[in-house]
N, C-alpha and C. Protein backbone atom coordinates (compact mmCIF):
# COMPACT_ATOMS: atom_id res chain seq x y z
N UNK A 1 0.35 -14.41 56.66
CA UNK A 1 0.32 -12.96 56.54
C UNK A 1 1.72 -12.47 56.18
N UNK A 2 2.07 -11.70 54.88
CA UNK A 2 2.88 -10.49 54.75
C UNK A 2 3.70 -10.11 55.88
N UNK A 3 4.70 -10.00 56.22
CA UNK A 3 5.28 -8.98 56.84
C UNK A 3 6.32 -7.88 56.25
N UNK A 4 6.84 -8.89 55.11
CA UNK A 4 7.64 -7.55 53.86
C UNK A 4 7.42 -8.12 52.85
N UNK A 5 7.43 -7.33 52.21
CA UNK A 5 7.74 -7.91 50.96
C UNK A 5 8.97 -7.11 49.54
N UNK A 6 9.77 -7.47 48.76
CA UNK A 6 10.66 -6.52 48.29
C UNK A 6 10.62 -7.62 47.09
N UNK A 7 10.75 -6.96 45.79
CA UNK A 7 11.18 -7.18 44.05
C UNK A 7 12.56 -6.48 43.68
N UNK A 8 13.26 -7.33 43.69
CA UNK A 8 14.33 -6.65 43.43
C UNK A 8 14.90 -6.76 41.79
N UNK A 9 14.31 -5.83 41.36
CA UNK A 9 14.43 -5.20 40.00
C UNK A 9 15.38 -4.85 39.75
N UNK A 10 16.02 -4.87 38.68
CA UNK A 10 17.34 -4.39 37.95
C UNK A 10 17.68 -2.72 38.10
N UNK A 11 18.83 -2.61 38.46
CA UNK A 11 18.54 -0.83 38.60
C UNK A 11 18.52 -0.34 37.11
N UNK A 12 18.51 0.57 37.32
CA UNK A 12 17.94 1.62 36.01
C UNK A 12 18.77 1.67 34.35
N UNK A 13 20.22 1.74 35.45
CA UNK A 13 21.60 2.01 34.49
C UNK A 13 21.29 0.58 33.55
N UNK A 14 20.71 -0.41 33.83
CA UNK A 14 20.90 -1.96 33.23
C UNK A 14 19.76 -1.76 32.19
N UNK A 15 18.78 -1.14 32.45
CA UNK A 15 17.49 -1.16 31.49
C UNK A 15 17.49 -0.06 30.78
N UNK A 16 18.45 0.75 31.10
CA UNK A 16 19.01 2.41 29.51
C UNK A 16 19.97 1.80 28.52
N UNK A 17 20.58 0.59 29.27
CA UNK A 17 21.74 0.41 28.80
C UNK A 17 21.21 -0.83 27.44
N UNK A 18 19.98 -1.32 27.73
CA UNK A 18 19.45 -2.27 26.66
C UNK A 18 18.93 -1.60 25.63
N UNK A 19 18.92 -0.33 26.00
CA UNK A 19 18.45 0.80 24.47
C UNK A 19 19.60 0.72 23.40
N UNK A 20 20.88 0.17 23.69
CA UNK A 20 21.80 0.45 22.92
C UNK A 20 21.87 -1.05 21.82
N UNK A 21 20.70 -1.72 22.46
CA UNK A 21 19.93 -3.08 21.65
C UNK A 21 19.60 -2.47 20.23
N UNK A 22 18.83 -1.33 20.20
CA UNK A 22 18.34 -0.79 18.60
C UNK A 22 18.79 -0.32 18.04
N UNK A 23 19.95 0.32 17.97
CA UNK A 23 20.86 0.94 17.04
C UNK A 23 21.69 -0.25 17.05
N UNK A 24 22.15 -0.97 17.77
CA UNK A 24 23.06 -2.39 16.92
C UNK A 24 22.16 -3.14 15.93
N UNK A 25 20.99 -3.41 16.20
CA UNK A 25 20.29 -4.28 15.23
C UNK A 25 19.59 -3.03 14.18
N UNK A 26 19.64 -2.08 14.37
CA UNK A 26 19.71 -1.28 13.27
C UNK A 26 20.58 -1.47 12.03
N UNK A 27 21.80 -0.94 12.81
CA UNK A 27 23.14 -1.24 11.93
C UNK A 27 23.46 -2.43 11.25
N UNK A 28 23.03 -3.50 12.34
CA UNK A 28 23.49 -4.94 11.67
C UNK A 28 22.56 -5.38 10.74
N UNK A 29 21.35 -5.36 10.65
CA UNK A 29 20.62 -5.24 9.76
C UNK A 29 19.70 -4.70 9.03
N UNK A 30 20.25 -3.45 9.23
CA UNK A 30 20.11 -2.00 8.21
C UNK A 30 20.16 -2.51 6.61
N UNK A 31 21.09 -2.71 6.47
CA UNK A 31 21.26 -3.42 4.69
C UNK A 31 20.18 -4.27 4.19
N UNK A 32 19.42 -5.06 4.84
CA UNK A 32 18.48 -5.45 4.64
C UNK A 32 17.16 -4.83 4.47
N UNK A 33 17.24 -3.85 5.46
CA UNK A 33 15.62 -3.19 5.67
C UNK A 33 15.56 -2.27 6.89
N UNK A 34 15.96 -1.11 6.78
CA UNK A 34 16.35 0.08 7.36
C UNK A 34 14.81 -0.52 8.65
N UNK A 35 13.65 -0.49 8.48
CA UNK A 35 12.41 -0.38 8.84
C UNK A 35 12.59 -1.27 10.06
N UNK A 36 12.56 -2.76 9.19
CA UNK A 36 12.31 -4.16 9.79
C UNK A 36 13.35 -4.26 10.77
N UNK A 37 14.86 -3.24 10.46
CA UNK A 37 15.88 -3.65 11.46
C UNK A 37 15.50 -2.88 12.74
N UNK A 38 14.97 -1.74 12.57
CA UNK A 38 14.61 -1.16 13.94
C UNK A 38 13.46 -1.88 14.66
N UNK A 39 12.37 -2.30 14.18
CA UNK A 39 11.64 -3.19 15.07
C UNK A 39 12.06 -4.10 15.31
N UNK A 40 12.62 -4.66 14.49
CA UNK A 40 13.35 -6.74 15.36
C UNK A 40 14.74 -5.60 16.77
N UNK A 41 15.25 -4.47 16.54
CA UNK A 41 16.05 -3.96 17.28
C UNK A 41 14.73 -3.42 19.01
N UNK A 42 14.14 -2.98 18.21
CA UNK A 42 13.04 -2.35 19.52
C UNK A 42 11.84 -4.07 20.13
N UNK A 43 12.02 -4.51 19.06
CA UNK A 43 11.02 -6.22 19.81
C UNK A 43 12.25 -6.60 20.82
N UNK A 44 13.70 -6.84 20.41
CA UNK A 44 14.38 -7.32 21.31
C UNK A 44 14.47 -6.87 22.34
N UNK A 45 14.70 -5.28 22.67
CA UNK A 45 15.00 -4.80 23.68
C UNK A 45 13.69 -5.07 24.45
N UNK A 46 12.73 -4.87 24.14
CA UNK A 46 11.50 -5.15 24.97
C UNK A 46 11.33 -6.54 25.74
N UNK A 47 11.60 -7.33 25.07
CA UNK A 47 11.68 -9.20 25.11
C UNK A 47 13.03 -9.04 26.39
N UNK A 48 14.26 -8.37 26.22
CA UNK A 48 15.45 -8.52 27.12
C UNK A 48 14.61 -7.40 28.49
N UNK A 49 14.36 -6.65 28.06
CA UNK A 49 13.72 -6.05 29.76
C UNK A 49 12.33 -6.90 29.97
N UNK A 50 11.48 -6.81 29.65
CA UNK A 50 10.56 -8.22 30.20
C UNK A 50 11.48 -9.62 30.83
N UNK A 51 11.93 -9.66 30.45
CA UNK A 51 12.82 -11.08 30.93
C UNK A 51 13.32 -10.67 32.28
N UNK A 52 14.47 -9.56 32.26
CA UNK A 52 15.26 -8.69 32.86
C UNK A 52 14.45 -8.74 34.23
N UNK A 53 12.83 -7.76 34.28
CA UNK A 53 11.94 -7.65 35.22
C UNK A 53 11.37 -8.88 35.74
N UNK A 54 10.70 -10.10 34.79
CA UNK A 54 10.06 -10.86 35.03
C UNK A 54 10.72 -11.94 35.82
N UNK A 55 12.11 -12.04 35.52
CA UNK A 55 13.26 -13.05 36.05
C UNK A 55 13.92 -12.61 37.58
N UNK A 56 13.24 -11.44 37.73
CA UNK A 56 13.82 -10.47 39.20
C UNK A 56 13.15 -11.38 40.06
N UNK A 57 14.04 -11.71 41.03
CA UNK A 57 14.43 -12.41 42.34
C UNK A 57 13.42 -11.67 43.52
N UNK A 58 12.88 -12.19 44.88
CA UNK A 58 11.74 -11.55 45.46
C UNK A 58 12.31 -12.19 46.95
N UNK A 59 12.08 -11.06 47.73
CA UNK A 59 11.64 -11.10 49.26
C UNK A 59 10.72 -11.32 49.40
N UNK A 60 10.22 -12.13 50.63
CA UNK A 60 8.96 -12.43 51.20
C UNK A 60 8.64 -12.75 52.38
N UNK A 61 8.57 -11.69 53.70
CA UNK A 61 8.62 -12.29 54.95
C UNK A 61 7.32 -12.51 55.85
N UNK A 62 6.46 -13.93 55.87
CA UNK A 62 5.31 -13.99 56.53
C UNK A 62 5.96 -14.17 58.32
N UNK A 63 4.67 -14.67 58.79
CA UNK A 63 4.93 -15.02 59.83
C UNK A 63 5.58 -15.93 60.02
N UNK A 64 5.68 -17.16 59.60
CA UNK A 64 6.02 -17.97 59.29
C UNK A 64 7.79 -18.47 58.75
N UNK A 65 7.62 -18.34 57.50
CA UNK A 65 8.74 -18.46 56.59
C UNK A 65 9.12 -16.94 55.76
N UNK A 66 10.67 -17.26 55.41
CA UNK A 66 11.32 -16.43 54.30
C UNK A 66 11.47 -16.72 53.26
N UNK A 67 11.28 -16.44 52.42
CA UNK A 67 10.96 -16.71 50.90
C UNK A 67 11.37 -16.00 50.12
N UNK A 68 13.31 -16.48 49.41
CA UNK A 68 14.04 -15.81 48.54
C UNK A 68 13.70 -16.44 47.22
N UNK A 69 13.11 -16.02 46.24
CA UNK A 69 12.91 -16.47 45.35
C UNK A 69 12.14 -17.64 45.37
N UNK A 70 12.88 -18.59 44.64
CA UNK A 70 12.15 -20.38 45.09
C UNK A 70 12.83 -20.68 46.05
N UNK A 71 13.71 -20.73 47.13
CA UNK A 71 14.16 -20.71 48.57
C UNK A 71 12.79 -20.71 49.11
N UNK A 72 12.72 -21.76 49.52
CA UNK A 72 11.45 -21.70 51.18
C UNK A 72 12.28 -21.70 52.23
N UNK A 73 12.62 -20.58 53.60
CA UNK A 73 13.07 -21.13 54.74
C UNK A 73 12.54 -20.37 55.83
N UNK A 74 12.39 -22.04 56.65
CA UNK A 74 11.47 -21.60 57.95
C UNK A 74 12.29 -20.53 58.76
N UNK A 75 11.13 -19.52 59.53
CA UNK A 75 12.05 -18.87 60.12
C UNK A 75 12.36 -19.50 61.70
N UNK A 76 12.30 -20.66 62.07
CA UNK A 76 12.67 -21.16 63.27
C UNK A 76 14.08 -21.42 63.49
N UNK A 77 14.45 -21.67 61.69
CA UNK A 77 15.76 -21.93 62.13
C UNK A 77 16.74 -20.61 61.81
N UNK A 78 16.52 -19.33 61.72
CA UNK A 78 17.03 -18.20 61.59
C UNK A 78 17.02 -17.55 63.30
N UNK A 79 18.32 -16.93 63.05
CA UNK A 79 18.72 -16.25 63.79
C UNK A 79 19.72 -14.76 63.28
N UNK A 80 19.08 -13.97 64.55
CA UNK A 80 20.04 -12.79 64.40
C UNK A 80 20.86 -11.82 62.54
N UNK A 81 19.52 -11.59 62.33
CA UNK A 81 19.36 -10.86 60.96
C UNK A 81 20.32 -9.77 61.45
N UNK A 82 21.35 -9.45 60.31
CA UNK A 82 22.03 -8.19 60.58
C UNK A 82 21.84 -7.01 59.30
N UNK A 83 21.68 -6.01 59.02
CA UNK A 83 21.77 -5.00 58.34
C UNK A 83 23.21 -4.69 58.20
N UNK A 84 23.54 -4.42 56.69
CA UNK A 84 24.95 -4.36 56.48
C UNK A 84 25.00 -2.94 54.86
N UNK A 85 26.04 -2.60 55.24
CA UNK A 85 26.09 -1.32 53.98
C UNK A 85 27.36 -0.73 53.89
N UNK A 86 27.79 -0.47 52.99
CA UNK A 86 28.58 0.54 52.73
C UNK A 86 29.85 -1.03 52.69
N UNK A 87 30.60 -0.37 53.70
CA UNK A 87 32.13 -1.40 53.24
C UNK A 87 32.24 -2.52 54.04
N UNK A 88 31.11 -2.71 54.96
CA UNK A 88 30.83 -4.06 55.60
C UNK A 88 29.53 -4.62 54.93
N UNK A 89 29.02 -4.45 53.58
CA UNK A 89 28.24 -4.76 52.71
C UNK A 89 29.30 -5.41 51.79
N UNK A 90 30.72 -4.78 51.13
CA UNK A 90 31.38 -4.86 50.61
C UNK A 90 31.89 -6.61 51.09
N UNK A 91 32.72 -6.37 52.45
CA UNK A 91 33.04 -7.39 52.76
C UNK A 91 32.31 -8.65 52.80
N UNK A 92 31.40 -8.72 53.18
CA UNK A 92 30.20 -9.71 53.41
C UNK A 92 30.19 -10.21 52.23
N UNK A 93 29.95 -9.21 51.03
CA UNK A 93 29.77 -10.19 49.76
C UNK A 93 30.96 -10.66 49.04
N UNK A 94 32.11 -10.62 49.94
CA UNK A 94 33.43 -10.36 48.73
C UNK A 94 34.16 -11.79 49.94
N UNK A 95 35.34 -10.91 51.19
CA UNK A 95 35.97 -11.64 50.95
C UNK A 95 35.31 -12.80 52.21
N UNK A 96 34.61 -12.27 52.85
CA UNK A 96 33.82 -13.48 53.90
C UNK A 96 33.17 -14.19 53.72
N UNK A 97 32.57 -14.22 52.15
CA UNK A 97 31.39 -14.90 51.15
C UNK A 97 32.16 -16.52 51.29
N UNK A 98 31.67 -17.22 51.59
CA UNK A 98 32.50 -18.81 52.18
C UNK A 98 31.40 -19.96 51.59
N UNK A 99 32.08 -20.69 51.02
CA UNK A 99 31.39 -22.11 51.05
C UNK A 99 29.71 -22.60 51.73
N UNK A 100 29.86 -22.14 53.12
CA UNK A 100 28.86 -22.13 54.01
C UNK A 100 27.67 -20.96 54.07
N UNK A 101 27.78 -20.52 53.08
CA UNK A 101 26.72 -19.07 52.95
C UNK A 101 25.72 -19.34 51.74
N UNK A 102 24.79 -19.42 51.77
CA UNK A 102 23.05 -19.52 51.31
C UNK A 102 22.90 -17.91 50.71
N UNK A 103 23.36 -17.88 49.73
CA UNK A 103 23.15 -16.06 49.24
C UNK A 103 21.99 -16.36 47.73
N UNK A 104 21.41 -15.11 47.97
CA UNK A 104 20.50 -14.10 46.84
C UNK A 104 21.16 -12.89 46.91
N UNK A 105 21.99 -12.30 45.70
CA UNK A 105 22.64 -11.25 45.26
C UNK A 105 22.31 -10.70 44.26
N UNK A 106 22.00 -9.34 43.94
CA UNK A 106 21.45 -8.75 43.06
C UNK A 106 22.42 -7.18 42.64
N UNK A 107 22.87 -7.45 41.29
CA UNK A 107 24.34 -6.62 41.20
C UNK A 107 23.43 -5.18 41.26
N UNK A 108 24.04 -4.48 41.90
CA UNK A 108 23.73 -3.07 41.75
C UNK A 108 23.08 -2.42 42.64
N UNK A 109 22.28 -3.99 43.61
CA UNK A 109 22.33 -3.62 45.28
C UNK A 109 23.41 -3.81 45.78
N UNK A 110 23.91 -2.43 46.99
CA UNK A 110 24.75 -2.53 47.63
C UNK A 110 24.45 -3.48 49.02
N UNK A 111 23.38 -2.71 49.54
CA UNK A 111 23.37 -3.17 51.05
C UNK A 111 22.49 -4.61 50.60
N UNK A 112 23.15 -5.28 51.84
CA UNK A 112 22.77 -6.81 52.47
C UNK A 112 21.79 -6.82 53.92
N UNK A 113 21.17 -8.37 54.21
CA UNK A 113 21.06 -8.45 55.45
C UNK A 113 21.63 -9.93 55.85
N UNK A 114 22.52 -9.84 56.85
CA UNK A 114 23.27 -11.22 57.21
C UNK A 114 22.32 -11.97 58.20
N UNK A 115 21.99 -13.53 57.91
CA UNK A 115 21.34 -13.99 59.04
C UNK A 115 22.19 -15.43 59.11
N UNK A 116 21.87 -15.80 60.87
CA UNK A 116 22.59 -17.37 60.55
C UNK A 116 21.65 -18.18 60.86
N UNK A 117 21.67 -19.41 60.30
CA UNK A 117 20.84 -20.44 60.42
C UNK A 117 21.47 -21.65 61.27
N UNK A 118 20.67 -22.12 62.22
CA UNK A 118 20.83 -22.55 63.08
C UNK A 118 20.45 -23.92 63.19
N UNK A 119 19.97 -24.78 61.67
CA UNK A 119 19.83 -26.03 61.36
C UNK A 119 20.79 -26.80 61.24
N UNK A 120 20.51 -27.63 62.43
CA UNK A 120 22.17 -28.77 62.12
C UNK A 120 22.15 -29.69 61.01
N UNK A 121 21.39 -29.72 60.43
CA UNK A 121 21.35 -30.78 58.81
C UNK A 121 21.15 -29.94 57.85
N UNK A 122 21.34 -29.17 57.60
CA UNK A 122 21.51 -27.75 56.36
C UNK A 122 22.89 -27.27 56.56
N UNK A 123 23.74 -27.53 55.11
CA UNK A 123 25.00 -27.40 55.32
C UNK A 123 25.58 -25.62 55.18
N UNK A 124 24.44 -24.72 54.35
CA UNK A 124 24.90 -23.58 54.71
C UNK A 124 24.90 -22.82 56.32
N UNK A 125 25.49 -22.04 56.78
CA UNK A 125 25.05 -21.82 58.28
C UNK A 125 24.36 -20.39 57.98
N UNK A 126 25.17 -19.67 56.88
CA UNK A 126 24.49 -18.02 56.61
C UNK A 126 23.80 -17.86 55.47
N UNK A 127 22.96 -16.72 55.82
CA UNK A 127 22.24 -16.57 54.35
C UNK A 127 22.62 -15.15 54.45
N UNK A 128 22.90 -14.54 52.70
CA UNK A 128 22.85 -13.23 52.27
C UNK A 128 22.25 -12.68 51.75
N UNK A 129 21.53 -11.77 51.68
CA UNK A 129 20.22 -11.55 51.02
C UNK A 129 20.33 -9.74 50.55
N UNK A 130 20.49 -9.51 49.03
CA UNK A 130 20.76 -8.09 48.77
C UNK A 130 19.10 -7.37 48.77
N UNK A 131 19.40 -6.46 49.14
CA UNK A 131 18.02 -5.74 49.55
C UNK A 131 18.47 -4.45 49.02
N UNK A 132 17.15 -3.48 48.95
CA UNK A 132 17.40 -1.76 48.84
C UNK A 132 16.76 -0.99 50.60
N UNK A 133 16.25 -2.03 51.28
CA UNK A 133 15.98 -1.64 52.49
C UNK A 133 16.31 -2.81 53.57
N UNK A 134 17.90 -2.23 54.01
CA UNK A 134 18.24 -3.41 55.07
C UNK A 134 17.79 -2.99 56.64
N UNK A 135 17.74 -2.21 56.77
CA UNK A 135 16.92 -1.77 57.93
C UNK A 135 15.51 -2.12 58.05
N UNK A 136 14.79 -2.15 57.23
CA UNK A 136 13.38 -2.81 57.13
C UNK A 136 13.10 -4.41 56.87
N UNK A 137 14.14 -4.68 56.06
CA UNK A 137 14.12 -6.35 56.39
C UNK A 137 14.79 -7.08 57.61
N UNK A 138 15.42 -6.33 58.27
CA UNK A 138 15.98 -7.08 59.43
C UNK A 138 15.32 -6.72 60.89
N UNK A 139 14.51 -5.88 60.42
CA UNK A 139 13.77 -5.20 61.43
C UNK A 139 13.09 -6.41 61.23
N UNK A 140 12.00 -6.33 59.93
CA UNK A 140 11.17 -7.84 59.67
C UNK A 140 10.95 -9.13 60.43
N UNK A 141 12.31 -9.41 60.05
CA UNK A 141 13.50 -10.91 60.44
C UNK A 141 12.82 -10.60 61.66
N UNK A 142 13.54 -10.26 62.47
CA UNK A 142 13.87 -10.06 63.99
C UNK A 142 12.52 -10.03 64.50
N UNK A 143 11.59 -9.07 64.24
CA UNK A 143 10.55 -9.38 64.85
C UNK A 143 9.71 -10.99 64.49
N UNK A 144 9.65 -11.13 63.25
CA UNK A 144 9.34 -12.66 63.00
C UNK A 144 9.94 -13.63 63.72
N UNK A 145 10.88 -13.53 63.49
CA UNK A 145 11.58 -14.75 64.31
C UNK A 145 11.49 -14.85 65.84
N UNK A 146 11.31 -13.10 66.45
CA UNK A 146 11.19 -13.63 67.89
C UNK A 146 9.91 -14.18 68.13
N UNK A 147 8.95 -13.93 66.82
CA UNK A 147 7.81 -14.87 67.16
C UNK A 147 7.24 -16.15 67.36
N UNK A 148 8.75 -16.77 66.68
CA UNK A 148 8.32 -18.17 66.41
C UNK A 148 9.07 -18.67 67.49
């Protein structure tokens, strides 16, 4: 069973900003065929946001397990999910980000949720996980995990 679930999609500014795909392939191959350059310009941009969306990274919290993307991890060996934002979001991903940290980062999410893992044969000990609702995934966490 579900307990969250989150798609973490490209923000907005990244998918206006691939509009500026059809007027370059306009221009660049305008001389050829004013017509043909705007559709190979408008096929690309479509092909780069399909990708863009389809390639977006996923939360998944059952009863069970967490599931970052292709990451399977049990939640037995998680502990103590933290919600993080603003300039202890900052830090977390910047200068405390260490060797030993298991991260899914997604540019343009700010907030994180910090958890540690508590498997002695898994060499990361933390995982980072960028979210748009860290209060709802660690809420998640926490109740999952005290289940198991």
């Amino acid at each position: 069973m579900t307990i969250y679930s989150e798609k973490l999609n490209p923000p907005i500014g990244l998918t206006l900003s691939t509009l500026l795909l059809i007027p370059g392939f306009t221009l660049m191959l305008g001389p050829f065929d004013w017509y043909l350059a705007f559709f190979i310009g408008l096929a690309v941009t479509l092909a780069v946001n399909a990708l863009l969306y389809g390639m977006s990274p996923s939360i998944s919290v059952s009863d069970k397990e967490l599931v970052l993307g292709r990451a399977v991890i049990p939640l037995s060996v998680l502990t103590n999910p933290v919600p993080l934002s603003g300039e202890d979001a900052f830090r977390a991903r910047g200068p405390e980000l260490g060797p030993d940290t298991f991260f899914q980062i997604r540019g343009g999410i700010d907030s994180v949720v910090r958890l540690d893992n508590i498997d002695p044969e898994d060499p990361y000990k933390k995982l980072l996980i960028s979210t748009r609702d860290p209060e709802g995934l660690s809420k998640a966490l926490a109740g999952a995990v005290k289940a198991n």
